[in-house]
PDB file of N, CA and C in Angstrom:
ATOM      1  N   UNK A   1      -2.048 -37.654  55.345  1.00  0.00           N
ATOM      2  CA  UNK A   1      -0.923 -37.920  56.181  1.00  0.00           C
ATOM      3  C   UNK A   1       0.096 -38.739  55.400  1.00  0.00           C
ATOM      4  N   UNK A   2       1.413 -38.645  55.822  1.00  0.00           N
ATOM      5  CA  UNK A   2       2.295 -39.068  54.772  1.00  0.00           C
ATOM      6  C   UNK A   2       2.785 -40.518  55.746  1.00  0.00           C
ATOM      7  N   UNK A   3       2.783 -42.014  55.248  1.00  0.00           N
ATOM      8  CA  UNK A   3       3.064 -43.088  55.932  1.00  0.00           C
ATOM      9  C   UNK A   3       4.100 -43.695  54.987  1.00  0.00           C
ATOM     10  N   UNK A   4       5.430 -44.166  55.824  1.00  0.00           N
ATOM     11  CA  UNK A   4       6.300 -44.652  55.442  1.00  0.00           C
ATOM     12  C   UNK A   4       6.128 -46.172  55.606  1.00  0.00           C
ATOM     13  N   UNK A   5       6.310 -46.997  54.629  1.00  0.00           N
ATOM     14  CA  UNK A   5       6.208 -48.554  54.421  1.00  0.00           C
ATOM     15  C   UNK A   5       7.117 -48.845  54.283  1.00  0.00           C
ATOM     16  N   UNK A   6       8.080 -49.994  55.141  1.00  0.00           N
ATOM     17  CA  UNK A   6       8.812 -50.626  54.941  1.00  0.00           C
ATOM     18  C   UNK A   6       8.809 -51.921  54.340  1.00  0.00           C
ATOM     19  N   UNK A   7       8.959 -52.461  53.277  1.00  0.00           N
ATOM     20  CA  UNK A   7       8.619 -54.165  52.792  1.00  0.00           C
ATOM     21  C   UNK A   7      10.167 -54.964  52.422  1.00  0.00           C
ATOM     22  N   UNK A   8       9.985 -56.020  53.508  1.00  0.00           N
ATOM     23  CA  UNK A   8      11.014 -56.863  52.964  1.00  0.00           C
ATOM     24  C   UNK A   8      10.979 -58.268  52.887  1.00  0.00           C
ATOM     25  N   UNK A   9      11.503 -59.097  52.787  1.00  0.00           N
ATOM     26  CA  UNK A   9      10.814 -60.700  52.479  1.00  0.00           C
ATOM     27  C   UNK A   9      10.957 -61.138  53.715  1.00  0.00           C
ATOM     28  N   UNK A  10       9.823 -62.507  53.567  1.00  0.00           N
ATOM     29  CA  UNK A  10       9.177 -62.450  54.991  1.00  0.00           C
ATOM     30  C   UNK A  10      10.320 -63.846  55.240  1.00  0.00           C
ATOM     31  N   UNK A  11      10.401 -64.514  56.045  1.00  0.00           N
ATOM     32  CA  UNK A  11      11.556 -65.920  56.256  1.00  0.00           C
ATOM     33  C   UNK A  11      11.397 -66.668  55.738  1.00  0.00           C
ATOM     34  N   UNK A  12      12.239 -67.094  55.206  1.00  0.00           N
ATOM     35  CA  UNK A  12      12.148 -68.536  54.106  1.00  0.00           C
ATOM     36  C   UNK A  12      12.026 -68.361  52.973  1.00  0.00           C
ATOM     37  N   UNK A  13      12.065 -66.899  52.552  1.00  0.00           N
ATOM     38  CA  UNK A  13      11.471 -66.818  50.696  1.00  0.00           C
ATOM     39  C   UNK A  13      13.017 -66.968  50.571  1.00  0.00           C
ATOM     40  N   UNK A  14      13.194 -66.883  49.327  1.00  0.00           N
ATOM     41  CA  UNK A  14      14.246 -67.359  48.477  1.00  0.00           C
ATOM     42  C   UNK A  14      14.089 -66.409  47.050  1.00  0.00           C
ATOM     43  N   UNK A  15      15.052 -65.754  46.611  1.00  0.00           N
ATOM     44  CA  UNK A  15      14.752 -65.156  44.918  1.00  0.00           C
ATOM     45  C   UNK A  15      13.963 -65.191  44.253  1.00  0.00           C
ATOM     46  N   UNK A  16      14.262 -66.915  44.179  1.00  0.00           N
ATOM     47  CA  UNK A  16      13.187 -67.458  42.953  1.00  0.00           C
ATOM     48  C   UNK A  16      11.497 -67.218  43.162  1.00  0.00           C
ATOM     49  N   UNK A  17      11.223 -67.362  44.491  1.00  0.00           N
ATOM     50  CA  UNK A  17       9.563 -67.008  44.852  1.00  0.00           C
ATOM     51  C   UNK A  17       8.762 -65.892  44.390  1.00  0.00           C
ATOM     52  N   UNK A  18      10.004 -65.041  44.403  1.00  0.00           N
ATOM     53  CA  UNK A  18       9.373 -63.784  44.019  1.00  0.00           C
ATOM     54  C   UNK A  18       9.509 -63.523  42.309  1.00  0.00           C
ATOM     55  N   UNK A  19      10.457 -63.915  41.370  1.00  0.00           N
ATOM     56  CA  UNK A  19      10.066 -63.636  40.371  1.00  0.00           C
ATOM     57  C   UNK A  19       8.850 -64.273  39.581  1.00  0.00           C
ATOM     58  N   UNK A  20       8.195 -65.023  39.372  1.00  0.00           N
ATOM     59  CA  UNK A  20       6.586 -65.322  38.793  1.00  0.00           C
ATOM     60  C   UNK A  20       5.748 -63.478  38.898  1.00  0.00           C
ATOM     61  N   UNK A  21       5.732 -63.287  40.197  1.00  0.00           N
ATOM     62  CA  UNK A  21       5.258 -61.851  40.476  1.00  0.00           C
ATOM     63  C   UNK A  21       5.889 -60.940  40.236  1.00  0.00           C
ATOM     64  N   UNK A  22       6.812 -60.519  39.467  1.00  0.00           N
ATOM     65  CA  UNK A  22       7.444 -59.520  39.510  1.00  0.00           C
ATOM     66  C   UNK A  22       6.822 -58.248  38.692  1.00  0.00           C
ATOM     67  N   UNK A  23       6.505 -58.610  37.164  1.00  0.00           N
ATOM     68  CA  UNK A  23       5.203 -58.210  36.660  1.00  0.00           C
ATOM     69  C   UNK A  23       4.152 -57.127  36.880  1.00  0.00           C
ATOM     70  N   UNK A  24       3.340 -58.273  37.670  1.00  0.00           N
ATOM     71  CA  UNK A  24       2.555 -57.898  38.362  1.00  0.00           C
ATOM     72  C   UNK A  24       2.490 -57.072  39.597  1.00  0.00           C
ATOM     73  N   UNK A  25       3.722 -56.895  40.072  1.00  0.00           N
ATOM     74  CA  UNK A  25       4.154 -55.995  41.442  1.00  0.00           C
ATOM     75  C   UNK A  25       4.121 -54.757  40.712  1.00  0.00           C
ATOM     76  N   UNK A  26       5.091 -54.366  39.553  1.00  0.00           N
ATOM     77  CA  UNK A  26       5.273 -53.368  39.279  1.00  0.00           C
ATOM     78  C   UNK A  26       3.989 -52.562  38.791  1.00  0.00           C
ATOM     79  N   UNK A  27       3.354 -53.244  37.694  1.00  0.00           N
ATOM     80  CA  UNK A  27       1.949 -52.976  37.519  1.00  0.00           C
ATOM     81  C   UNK A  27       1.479 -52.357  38.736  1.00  0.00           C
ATOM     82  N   UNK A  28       1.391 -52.918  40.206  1.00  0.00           N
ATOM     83  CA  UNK A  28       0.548 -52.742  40.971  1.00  0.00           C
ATOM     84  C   UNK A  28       0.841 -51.022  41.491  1.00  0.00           C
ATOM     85  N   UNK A  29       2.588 -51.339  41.751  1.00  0.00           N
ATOM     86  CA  UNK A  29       3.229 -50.143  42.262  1.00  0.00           C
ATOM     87  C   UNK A  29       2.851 -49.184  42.044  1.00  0.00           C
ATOM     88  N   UNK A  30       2.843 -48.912  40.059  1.00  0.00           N
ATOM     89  CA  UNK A  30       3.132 -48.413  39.090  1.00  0.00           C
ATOM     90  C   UNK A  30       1.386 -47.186  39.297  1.00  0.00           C
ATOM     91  N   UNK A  31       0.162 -48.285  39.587  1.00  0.00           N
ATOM     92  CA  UNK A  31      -0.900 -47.770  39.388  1.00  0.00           C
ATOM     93  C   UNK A  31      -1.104 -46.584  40.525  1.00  0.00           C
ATOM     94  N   UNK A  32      -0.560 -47.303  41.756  1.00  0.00           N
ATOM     95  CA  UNK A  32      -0.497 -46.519  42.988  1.00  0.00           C
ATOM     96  C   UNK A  32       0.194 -45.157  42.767  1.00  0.00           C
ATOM     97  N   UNK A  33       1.212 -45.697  42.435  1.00  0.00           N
ATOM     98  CA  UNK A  33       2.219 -44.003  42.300  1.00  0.00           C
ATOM     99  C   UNK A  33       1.323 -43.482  41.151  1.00  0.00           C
ATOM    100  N   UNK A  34       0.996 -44.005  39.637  1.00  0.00           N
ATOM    101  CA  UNK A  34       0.109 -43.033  38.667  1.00  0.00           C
ATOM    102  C   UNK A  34      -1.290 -42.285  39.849  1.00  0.00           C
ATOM    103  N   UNK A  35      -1.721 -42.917  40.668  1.00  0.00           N
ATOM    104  CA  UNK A  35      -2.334 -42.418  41.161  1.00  0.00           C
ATOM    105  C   UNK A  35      -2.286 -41.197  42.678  1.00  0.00           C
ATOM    106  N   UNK A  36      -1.359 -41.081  42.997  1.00  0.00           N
ATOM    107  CA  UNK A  36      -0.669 -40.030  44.154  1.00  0.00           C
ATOM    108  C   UNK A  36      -0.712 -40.325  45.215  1.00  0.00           C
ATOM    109  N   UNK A  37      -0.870 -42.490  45.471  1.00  0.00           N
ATOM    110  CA  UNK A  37      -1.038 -42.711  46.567  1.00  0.00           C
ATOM    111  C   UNK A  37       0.415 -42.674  47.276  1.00  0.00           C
ATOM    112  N   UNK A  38       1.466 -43.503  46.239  1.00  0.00           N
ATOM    113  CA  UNK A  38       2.780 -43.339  46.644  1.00  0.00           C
ATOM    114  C   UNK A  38       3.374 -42.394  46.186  1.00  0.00           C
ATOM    115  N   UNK A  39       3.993 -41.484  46.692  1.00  0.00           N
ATOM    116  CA  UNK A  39       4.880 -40.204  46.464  1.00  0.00           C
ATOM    117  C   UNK A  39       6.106 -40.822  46.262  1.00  0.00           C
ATOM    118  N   UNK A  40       6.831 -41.519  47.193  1.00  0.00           N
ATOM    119  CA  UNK A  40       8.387 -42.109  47.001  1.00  0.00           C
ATOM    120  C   UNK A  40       8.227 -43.310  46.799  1.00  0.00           C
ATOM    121  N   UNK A  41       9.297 -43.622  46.435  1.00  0.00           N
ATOM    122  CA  UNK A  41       9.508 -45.166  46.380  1.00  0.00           C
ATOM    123  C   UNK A  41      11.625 -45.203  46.310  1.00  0.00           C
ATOM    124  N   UNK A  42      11.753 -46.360  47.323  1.00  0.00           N
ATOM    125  CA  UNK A  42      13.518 -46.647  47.487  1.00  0.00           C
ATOM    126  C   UNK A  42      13.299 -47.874  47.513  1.00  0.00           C
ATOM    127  N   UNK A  43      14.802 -48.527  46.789  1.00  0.00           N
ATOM    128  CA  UNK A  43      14.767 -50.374  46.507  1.00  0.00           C
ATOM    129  C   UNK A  43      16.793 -49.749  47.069  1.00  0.00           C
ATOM    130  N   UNK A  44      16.534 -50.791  48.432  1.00  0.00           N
ATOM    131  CA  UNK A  44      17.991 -51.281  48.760  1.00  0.00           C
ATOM    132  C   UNK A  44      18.129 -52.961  48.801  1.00  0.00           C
ATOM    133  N   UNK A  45      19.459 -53.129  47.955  1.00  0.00           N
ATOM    134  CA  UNK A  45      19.429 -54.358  47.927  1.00  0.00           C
ATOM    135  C   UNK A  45      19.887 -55.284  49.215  1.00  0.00           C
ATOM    136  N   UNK A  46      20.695 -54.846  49.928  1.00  0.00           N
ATOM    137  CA  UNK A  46      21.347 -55.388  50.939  1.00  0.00           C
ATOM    138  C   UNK A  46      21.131 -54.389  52.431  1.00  0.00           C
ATOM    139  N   UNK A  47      20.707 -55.059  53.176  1.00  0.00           N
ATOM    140  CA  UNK A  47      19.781 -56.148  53.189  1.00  0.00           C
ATOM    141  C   UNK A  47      18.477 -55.238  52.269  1.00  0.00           C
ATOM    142  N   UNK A  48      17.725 -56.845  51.890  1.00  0.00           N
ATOM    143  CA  UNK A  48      16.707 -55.973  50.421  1.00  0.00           C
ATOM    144  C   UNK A  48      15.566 -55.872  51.197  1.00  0.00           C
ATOM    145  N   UNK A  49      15.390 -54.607  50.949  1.00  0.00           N
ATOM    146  CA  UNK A  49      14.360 -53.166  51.992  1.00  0.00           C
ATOM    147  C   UNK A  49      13.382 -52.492  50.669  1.00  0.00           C
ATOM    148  N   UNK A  50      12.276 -52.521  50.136  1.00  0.00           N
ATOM    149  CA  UNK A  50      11.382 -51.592  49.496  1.00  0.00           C
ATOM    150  C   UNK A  50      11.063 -50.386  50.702  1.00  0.00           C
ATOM    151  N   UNK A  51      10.873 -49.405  50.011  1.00  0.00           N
ATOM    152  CA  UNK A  51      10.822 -48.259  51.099  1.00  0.00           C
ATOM    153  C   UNK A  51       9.809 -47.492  50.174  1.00  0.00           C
ATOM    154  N   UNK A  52       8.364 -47.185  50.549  1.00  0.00           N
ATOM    155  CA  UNK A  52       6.840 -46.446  50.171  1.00  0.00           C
ATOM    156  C   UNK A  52       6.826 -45.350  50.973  1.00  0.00           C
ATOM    157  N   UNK A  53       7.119 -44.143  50.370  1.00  0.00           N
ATOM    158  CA  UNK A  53       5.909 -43.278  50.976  1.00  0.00           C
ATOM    159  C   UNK A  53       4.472 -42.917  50.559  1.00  0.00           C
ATOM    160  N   UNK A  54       3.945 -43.009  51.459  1.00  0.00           N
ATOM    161  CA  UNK A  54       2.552 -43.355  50.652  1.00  0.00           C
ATOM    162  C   UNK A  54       1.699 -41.935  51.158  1.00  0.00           C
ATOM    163  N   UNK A  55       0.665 -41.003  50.712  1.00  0.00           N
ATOM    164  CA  UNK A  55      -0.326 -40.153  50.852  1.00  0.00           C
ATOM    165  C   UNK A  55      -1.718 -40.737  50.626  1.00  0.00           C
ATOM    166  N   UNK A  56      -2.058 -40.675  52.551  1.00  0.00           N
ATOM    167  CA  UNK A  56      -3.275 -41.351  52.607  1.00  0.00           C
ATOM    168  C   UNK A  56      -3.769 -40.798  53.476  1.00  0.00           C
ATOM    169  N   UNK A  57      -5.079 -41.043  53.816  1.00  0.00           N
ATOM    170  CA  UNK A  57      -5.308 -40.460  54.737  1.00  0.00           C
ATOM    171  C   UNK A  57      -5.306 -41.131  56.237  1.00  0.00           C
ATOM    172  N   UNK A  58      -5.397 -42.477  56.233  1.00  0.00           N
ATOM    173  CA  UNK A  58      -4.825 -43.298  57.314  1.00  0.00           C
ATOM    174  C   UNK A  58      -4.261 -44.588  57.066  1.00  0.00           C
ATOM    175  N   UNK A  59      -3.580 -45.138  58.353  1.00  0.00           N
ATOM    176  CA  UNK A  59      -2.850 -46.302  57.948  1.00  0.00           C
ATOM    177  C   UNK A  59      -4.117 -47.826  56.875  1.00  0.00           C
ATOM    178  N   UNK A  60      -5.249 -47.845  57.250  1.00  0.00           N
ATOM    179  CA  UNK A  60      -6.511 -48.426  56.424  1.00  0.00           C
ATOM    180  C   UNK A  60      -6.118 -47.849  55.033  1.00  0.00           C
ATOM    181  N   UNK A  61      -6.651 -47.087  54.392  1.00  0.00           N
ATOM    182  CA  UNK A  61      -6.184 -46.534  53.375  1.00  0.00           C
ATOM    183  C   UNK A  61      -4.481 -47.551  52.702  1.00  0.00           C
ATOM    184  N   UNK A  62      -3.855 -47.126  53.321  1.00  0.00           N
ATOM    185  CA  UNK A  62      -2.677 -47.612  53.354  1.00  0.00           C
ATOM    186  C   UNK A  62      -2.307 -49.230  53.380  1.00  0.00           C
ATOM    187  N   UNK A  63      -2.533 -50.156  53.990  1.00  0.00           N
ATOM    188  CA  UNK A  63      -2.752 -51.451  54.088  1.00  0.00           C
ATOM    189  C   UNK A  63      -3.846 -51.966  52.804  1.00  0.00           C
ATOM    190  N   UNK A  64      -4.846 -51.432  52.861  1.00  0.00           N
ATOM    191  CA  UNK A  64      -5.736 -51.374  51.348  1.00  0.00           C
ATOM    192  C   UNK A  64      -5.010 -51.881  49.907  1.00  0.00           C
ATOM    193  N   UNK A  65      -4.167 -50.425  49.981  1.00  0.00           N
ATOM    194  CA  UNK A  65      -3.516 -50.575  48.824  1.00  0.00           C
ATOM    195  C   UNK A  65      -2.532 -51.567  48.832  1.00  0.00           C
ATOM    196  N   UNK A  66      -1.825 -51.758  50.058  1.00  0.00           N
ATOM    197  CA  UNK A  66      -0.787 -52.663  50.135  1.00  0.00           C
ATOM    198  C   UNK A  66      -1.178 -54.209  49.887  1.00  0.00           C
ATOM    199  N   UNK A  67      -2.429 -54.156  50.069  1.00  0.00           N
ATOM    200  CA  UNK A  67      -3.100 -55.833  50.080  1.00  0.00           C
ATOM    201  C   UNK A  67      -2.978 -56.263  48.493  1.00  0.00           C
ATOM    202  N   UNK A  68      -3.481 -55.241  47.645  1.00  0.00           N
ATOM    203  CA  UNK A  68      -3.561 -55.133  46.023  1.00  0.00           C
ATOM    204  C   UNK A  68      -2.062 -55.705  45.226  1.00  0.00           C
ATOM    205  N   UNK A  69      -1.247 -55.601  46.329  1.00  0.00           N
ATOM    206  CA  UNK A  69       0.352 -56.060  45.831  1.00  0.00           C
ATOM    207  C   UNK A  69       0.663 -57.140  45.617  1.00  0.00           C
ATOM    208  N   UNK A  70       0.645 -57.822  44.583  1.00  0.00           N
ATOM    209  CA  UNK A  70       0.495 -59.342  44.401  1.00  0.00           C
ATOM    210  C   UNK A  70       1.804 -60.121  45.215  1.00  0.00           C
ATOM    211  N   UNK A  71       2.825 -59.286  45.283  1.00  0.00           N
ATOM    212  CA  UNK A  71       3.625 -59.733  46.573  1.00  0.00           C
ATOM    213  C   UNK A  71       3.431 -59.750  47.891  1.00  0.00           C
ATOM    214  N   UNK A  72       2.629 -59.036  48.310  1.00  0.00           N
ATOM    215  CA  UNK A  72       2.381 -59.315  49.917  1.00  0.00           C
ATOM    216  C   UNK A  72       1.034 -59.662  50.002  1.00  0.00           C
ATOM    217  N   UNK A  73       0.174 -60.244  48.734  1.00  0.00           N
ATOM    218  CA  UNK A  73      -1.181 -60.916  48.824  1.00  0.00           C
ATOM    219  C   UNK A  73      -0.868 -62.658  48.836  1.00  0.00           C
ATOM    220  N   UNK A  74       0.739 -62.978  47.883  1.00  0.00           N
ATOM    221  CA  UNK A  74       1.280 -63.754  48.213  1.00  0.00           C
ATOM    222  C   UNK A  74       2.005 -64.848  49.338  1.00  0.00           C
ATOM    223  N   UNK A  75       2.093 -63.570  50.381  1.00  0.00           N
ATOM    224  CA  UNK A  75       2.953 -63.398  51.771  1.00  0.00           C
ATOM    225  C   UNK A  75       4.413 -63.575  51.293  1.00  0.00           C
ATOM    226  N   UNK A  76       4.963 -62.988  50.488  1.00  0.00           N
ATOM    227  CA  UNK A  76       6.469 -63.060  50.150  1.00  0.00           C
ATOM    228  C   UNK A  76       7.464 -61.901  51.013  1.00  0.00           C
ATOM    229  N   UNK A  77       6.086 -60.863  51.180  1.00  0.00           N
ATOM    230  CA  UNK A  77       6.839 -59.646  51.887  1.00  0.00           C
ATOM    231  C   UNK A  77       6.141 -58.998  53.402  1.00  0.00           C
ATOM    232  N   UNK A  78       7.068 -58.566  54.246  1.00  0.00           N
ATOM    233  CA  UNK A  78       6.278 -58.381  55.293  1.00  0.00           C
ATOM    234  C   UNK A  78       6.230 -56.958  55.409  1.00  0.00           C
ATOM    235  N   UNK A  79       5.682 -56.388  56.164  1.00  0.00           N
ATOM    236  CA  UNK A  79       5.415 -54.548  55.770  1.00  0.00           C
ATOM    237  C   UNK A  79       5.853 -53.755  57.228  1.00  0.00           C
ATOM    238  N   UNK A  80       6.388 -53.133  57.457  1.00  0.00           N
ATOM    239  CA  UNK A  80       6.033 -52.330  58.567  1.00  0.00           C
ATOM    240  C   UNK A  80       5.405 -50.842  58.267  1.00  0.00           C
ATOM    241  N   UNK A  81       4.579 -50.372  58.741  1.00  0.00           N
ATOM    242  CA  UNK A  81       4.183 -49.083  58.905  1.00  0.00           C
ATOM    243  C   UNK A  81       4.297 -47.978  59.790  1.00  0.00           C
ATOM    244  N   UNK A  82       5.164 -47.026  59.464  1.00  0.00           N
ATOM    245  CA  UNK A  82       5.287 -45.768  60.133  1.00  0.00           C
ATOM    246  C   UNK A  82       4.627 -44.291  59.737  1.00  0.00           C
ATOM    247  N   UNK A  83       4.582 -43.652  60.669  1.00  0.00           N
ATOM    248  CA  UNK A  83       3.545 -42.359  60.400  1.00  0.00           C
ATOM    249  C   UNK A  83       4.633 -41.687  60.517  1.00  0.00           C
ATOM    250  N   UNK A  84       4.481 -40.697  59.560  1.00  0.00           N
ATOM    251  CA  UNK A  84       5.690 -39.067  59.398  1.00  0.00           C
ATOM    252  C   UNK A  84       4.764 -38.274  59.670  1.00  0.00           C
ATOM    253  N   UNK A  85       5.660 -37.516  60.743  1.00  0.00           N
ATOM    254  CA  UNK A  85       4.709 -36.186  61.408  1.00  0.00           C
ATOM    255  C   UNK A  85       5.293 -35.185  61.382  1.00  0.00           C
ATOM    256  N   UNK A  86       5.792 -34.443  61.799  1.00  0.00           N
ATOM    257  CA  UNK A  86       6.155 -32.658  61.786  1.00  0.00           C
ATOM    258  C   UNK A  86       7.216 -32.643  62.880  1.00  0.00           C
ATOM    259  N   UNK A  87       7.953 -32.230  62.698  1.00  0.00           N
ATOM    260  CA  UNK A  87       9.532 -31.990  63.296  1.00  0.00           C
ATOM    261  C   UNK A  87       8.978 -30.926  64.321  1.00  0.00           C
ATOM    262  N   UNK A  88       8.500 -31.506  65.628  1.00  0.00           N
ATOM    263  CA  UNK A  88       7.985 -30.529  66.375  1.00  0.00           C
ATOM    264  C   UNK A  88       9.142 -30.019  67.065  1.00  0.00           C
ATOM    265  N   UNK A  89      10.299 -30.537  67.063  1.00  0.00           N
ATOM    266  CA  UNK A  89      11.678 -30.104  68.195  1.00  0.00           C
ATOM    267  C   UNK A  89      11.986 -28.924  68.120  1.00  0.00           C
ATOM    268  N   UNK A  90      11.857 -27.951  66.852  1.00  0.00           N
ATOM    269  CA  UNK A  90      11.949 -26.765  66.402  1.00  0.00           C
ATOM    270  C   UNK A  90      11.834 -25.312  67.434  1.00  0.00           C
ATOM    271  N   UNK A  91      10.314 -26.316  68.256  1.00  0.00           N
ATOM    272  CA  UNK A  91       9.853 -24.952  69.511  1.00  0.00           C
ATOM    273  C   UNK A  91      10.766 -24.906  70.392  1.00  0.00           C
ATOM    274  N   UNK A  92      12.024 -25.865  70.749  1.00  0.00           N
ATOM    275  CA  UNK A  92      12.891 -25.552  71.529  1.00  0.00           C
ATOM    276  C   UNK A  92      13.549 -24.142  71.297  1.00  0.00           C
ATOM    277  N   UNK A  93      13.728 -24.071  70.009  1.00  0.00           N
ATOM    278  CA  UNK A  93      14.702 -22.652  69.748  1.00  0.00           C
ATOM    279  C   UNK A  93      13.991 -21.116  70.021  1.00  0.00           C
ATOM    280  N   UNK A  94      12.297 -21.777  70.428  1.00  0.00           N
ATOM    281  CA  UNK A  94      11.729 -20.488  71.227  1.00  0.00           C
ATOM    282  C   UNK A  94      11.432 -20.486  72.535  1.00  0.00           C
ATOM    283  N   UNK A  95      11.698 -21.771  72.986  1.00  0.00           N
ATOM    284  CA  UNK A  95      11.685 -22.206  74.249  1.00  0.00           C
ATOM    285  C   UNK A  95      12.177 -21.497  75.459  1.00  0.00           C
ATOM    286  N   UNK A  96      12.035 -20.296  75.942  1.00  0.00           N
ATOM    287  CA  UNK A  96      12.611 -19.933  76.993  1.00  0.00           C
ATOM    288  C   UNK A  96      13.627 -21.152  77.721  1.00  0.00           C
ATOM    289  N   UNK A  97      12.648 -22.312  78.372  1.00  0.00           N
ATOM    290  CA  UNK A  97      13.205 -22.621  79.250  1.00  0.00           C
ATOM    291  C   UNK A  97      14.545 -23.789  79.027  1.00  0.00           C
ATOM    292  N   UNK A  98      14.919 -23.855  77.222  1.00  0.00           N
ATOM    293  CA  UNK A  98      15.837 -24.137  76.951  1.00  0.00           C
ATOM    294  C   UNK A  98      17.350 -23.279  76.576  1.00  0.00           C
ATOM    295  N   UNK A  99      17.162 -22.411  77.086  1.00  0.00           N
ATOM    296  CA  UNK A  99      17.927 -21.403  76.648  1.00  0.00           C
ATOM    297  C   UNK A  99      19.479 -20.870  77.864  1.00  0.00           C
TER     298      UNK A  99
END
């Protein structure tokens, strides 16, 4: 299943907190995506948003890997998790009773 991660800093961090780890984040990223857990990855700076798609088989799986992130083992970043599912709206266009 494909799960979208949102990570952004949690209140009160500041720049500086996060570079010591920076390193080590990428390393972490780096192993995940070499490995086909993350498929995407987006960095917006304003407001600053990391954006994971990750291939797992459930959100466990998923949090797992996310724990391994020396930034959010830190608590520098907070995560949200969303599930991507299948654009079911499609059956409308066979839908009789939308027609």
């Amino acid at each position: 299943m494909k799960i979208l991660a949102t990570l952004t800093p949690a209140a009160g961090r500041t720049p500086a907190d996060f570079g010591p780890h920076i390193v080590a984040e990428e390393k972490a990223v780096w192993s995940a995506y070499k490995a086909g857990i993350i498929r995407e990855l987006y960095f917006q700076p304003e407001p600053l948003t990391v954006t994971l798609v990750f291939e797992a088989e459930d959100y466990a799986a998923v949090q797992t890997t996310l724990a391994t992130f020396p930034m959010i083992a830190a608590g520098l970043l907070d995560t949200c998790l969303v599930t991507l599912g299948p654009w079911t709206m499609f059956e409308a266009l066979f839908d009789g009773a939308h027609r």
